[in-house]
C-alpha atoms as a PDB file:
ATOM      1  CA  UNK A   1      50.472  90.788-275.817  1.00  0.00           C
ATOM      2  CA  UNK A   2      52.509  88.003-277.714  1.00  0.00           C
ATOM      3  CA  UNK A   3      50.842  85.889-279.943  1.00  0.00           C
ATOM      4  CA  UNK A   4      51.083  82.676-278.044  1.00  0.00           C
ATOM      5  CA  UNK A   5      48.915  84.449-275.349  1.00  0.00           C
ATOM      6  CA  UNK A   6      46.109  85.624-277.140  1.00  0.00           C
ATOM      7  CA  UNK A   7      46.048  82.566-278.905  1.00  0.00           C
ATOM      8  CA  UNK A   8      45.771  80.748-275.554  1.00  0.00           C
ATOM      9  CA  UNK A   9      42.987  83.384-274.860  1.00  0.00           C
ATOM     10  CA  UNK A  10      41.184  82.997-277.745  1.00  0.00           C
ATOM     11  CA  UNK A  11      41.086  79.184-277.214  1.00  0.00           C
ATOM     12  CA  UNK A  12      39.749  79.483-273.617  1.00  0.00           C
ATOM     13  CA  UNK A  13      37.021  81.769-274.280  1.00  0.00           C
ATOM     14  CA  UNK A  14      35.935  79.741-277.768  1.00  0.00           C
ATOM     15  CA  UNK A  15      36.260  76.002-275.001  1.00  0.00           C
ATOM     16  CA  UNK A  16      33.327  78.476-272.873  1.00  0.00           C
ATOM     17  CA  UNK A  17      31.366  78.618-275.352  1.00  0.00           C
ATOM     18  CA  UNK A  18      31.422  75.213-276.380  1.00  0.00           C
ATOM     19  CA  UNK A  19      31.192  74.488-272.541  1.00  0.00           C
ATOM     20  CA  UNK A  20      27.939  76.457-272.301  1.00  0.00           C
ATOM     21  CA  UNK A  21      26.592  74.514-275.175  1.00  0.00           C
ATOM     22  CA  UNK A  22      27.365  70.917-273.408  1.00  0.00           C
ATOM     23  CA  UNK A  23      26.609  71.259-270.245  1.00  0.00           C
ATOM     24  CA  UNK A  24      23.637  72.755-270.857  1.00  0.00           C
ATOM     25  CA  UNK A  25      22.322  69.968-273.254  1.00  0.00           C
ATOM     26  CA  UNK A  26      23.498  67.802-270.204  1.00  0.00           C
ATOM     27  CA  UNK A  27      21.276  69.155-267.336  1.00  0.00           C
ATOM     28  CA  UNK A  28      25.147  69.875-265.648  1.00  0.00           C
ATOM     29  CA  UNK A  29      23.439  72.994-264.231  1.00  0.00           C
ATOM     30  CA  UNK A  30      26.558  73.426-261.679  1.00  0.00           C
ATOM     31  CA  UNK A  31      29.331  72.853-264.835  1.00  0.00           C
ATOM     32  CA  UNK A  32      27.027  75.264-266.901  1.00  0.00           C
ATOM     33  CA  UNK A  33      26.989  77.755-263.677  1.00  0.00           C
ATOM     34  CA  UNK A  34      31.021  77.314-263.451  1.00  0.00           C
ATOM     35  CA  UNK A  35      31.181  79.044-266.477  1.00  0.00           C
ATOM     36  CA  UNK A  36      29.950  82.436-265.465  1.00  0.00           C
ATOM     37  CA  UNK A  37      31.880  85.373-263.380  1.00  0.00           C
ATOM     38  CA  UNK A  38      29.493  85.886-260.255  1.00  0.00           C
ATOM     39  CA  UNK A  39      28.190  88.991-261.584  1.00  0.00           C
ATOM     40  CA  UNK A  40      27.333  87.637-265.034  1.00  0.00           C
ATOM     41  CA  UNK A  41      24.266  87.896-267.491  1.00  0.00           C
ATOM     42  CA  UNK A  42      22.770  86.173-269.625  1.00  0.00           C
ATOM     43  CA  UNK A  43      19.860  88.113-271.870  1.00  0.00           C
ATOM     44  CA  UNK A  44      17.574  85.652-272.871  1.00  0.00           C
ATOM     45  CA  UNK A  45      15.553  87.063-275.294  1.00  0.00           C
ATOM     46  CA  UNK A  46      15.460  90.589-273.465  1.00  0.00           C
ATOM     47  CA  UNK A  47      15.500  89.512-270.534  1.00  0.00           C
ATOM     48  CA  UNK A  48      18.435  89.505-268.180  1.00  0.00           C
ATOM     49  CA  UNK A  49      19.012  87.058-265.631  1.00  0.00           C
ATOM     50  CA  UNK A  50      22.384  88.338-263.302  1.00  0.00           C
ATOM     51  CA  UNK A  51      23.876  86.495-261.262  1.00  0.00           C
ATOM     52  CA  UNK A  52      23.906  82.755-259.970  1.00  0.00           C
ATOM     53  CA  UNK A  53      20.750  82.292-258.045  1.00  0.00           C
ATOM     54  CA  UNK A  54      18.892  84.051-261.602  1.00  0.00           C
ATOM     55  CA  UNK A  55      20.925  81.885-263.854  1.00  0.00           C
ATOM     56  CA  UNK A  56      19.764  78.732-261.295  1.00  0.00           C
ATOM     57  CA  UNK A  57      16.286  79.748-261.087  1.00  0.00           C
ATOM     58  CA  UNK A  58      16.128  79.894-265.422  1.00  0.00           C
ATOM     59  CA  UNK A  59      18.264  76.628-265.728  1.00  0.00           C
ATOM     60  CA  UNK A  60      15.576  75.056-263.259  1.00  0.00           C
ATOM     61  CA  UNK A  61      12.649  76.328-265.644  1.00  0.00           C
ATOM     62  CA  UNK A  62      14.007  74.373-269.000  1.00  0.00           C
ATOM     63  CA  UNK A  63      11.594  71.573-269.818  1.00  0.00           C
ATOM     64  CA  UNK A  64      12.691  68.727-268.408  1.00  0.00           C
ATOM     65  CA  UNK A  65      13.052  64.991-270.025  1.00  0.00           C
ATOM     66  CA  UNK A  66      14.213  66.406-273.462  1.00  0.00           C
ATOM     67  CA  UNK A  67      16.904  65.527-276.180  1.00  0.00           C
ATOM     68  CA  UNK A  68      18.972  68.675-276.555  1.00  0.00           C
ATOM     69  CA  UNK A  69      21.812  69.229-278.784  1.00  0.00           C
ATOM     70  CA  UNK A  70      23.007  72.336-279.397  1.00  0.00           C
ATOM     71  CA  UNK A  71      25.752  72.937-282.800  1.00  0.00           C
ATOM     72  CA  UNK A  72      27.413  76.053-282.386  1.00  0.00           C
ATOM     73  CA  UNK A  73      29.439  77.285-285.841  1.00  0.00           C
ATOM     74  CA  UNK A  74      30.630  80.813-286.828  1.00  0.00           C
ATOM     75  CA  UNK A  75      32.381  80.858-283.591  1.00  0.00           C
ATOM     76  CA  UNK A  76      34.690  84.183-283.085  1.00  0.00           C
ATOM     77  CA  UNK A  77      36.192  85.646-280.367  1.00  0.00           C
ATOM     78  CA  UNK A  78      38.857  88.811-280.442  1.00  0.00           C
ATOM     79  CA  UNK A  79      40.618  90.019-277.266  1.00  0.00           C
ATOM     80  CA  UNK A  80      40.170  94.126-276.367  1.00  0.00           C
ATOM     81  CA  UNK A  81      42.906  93.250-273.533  1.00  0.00           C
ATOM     82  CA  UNK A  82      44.574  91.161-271.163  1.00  0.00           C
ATOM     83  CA  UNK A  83      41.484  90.594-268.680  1.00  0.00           C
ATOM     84  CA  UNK A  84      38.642  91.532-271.592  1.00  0.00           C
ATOM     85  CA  UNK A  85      37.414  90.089-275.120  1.00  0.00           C
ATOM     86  CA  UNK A  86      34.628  89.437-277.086  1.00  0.00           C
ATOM     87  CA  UNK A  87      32.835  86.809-279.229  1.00  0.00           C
ATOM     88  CA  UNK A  88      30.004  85.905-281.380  1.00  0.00           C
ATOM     89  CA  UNK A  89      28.609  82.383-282.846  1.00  0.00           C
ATOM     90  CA  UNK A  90      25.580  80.976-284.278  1.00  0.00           C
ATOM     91  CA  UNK A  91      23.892  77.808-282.877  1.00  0.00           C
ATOM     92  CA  UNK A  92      21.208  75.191-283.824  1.00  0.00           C
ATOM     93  CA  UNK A  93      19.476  73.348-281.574  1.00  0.00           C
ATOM     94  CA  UNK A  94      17.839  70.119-282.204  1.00  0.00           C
ATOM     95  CA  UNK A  95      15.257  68.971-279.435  1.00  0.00           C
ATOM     96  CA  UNK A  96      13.239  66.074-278.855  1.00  0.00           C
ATOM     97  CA  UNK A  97      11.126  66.672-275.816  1.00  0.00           C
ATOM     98  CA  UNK A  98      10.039  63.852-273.303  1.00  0.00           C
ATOM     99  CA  UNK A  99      12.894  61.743-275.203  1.00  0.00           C
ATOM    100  CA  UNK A 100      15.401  62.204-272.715  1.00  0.00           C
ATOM    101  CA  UNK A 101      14.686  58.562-270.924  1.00  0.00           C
ATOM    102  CA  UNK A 102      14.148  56.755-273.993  1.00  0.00           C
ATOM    103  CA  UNK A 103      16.487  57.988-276.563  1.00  0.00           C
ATOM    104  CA  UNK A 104      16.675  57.561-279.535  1.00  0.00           C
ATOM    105  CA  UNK A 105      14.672  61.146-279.854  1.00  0.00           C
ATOM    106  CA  UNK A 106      12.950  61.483-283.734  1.00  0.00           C
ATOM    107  CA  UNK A 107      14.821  63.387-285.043  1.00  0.00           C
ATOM    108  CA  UNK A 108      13.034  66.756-287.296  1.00  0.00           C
ATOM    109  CA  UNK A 109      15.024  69.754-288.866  1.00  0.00           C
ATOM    110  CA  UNK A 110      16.257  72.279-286.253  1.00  0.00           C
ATOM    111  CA  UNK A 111      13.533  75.307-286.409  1.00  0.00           C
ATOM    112  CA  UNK A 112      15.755  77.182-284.448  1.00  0.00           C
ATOM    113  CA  UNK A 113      18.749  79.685-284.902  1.00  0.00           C
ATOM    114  CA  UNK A 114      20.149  81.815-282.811  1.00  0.00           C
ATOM    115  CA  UNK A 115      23.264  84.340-282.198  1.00  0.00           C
ATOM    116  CA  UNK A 116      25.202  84.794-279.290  1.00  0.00           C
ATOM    117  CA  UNK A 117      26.923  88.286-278.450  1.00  0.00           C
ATOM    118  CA  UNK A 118      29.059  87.440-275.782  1.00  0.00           C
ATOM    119  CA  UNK A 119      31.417  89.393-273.075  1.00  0.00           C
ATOM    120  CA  UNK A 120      34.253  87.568-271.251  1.00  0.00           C
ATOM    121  CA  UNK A 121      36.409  88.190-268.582  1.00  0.00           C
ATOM    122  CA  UNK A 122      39.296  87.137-266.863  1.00  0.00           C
ATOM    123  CA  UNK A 123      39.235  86.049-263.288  1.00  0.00           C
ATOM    124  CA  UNK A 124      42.390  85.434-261.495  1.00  0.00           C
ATOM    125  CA  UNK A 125      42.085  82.093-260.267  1.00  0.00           C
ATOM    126  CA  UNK A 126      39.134  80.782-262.467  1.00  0.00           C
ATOM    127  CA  UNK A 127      40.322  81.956-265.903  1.00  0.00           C
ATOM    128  CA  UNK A 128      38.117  83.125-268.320  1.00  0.00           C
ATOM    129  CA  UNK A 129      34.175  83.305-268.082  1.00  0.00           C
ATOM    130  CA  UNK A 130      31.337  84.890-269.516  1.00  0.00           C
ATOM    131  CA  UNK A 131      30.593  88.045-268.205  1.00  0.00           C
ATOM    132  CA  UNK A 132      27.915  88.626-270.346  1.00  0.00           C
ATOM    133  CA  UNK A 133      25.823  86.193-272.832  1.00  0.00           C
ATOM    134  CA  UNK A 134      23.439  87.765-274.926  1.00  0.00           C
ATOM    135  CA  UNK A 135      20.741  85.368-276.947  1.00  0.00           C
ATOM    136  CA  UNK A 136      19.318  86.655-279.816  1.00  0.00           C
ATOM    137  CA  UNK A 137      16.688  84.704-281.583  1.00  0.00           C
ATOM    138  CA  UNK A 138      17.479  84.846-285.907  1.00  0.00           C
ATOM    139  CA  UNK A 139      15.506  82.341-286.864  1.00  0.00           C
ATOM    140  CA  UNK A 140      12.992  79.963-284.938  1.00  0.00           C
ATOM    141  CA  UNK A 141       9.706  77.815-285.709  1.00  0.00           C
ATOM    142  CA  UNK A 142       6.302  77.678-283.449  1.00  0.00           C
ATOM    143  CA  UNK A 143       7.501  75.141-281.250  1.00  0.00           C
ATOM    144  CA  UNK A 144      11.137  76.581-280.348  1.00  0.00           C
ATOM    145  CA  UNK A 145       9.515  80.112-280.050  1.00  0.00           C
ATOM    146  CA  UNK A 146       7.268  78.791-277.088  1.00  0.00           C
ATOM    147  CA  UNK A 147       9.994  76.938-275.568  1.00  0.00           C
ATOM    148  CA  UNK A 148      12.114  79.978-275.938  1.00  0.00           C
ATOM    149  CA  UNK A 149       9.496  82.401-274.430  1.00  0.00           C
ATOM    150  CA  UNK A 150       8.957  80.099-271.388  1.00  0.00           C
ATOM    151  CA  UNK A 151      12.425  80.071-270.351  1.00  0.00           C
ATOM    152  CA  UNK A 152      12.626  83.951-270.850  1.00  0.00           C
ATOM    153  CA  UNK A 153       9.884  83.666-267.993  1.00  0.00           C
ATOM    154  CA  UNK A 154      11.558  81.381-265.775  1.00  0.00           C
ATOM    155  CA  UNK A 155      13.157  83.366-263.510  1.00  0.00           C
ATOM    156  CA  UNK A 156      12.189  87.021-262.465  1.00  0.00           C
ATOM    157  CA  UNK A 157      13.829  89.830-264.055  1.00  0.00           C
END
């Protein structure tokens, strides 16, 4: 593979990542679902959710009416082949719950860290998507561990 490629590569699957972190602060639960192959997962916490109607069903159980920003940083991603890589990145996430219809949201210090072990693959018309998303919890205060936990929960296993 020539360099120019797997730079290209390497761009696409770091814009996912930074996708997933958008559209999810945005309640875009179809742009957020866009970027995953139709057998994807995404192991929240241990548990896996595969598959559209799964990832649907846990997007559906985020508390609704907050401020969410998530800052990813640390991002890396290294191709194994042509239609394969993959990545890892830290994120923050700052939240302001019930703020969402009357921003500003007060802002505290994020209480929440997590890593991201992440598969992509290539799909022939839809370019690159995650095939797998894994969320691992580093660090993470009361109130994020809660919120955390009940979205584990959202959708059956």
């Amino acid at each position: 593979m020539d360099l120019l490629t797997r730079i290209a590569a390497e761009r696409d699957c770091e814009r996912l990542v930074n996708d997933y972190a958008n559209r999810l602060d945005a309640y875009d639960h179809d742009g957020f679902l866009a970027l995953f192959a139709e057998d994807a997962v995404l192991a929240m916490l241990g548990r896996d959710h595969t598959g559209p109607a799964a990832l649907r069903a846990w997007l559906d159980g985020r508390e609704q009416g907050m401020i969410c920003r998530h800052l990813v940083t640390n991002l890396v991603v290294r191709l194994d082949g042509p239609d394969s890589a993959h990545g890892t990145c830290y994120t923050l996430a700052f939240r302001a719950g019930q703020a969402l219809d009357t921003p500003p949201g007060a802002l505290t210090p994020p209480t929440f860290l997590v890593h991201y072990n992440d598969r992509f693959t290539r799909h022939p018309t839809r370019g690159w998507l995650f095939a797998r998303r894994e969320v691992v919890a580093d660090l993470v205060g009361p109130d994020q561990m809660r919120a955390l936990l009940l979205m584990a929960r959202a959708a059956p296993a």
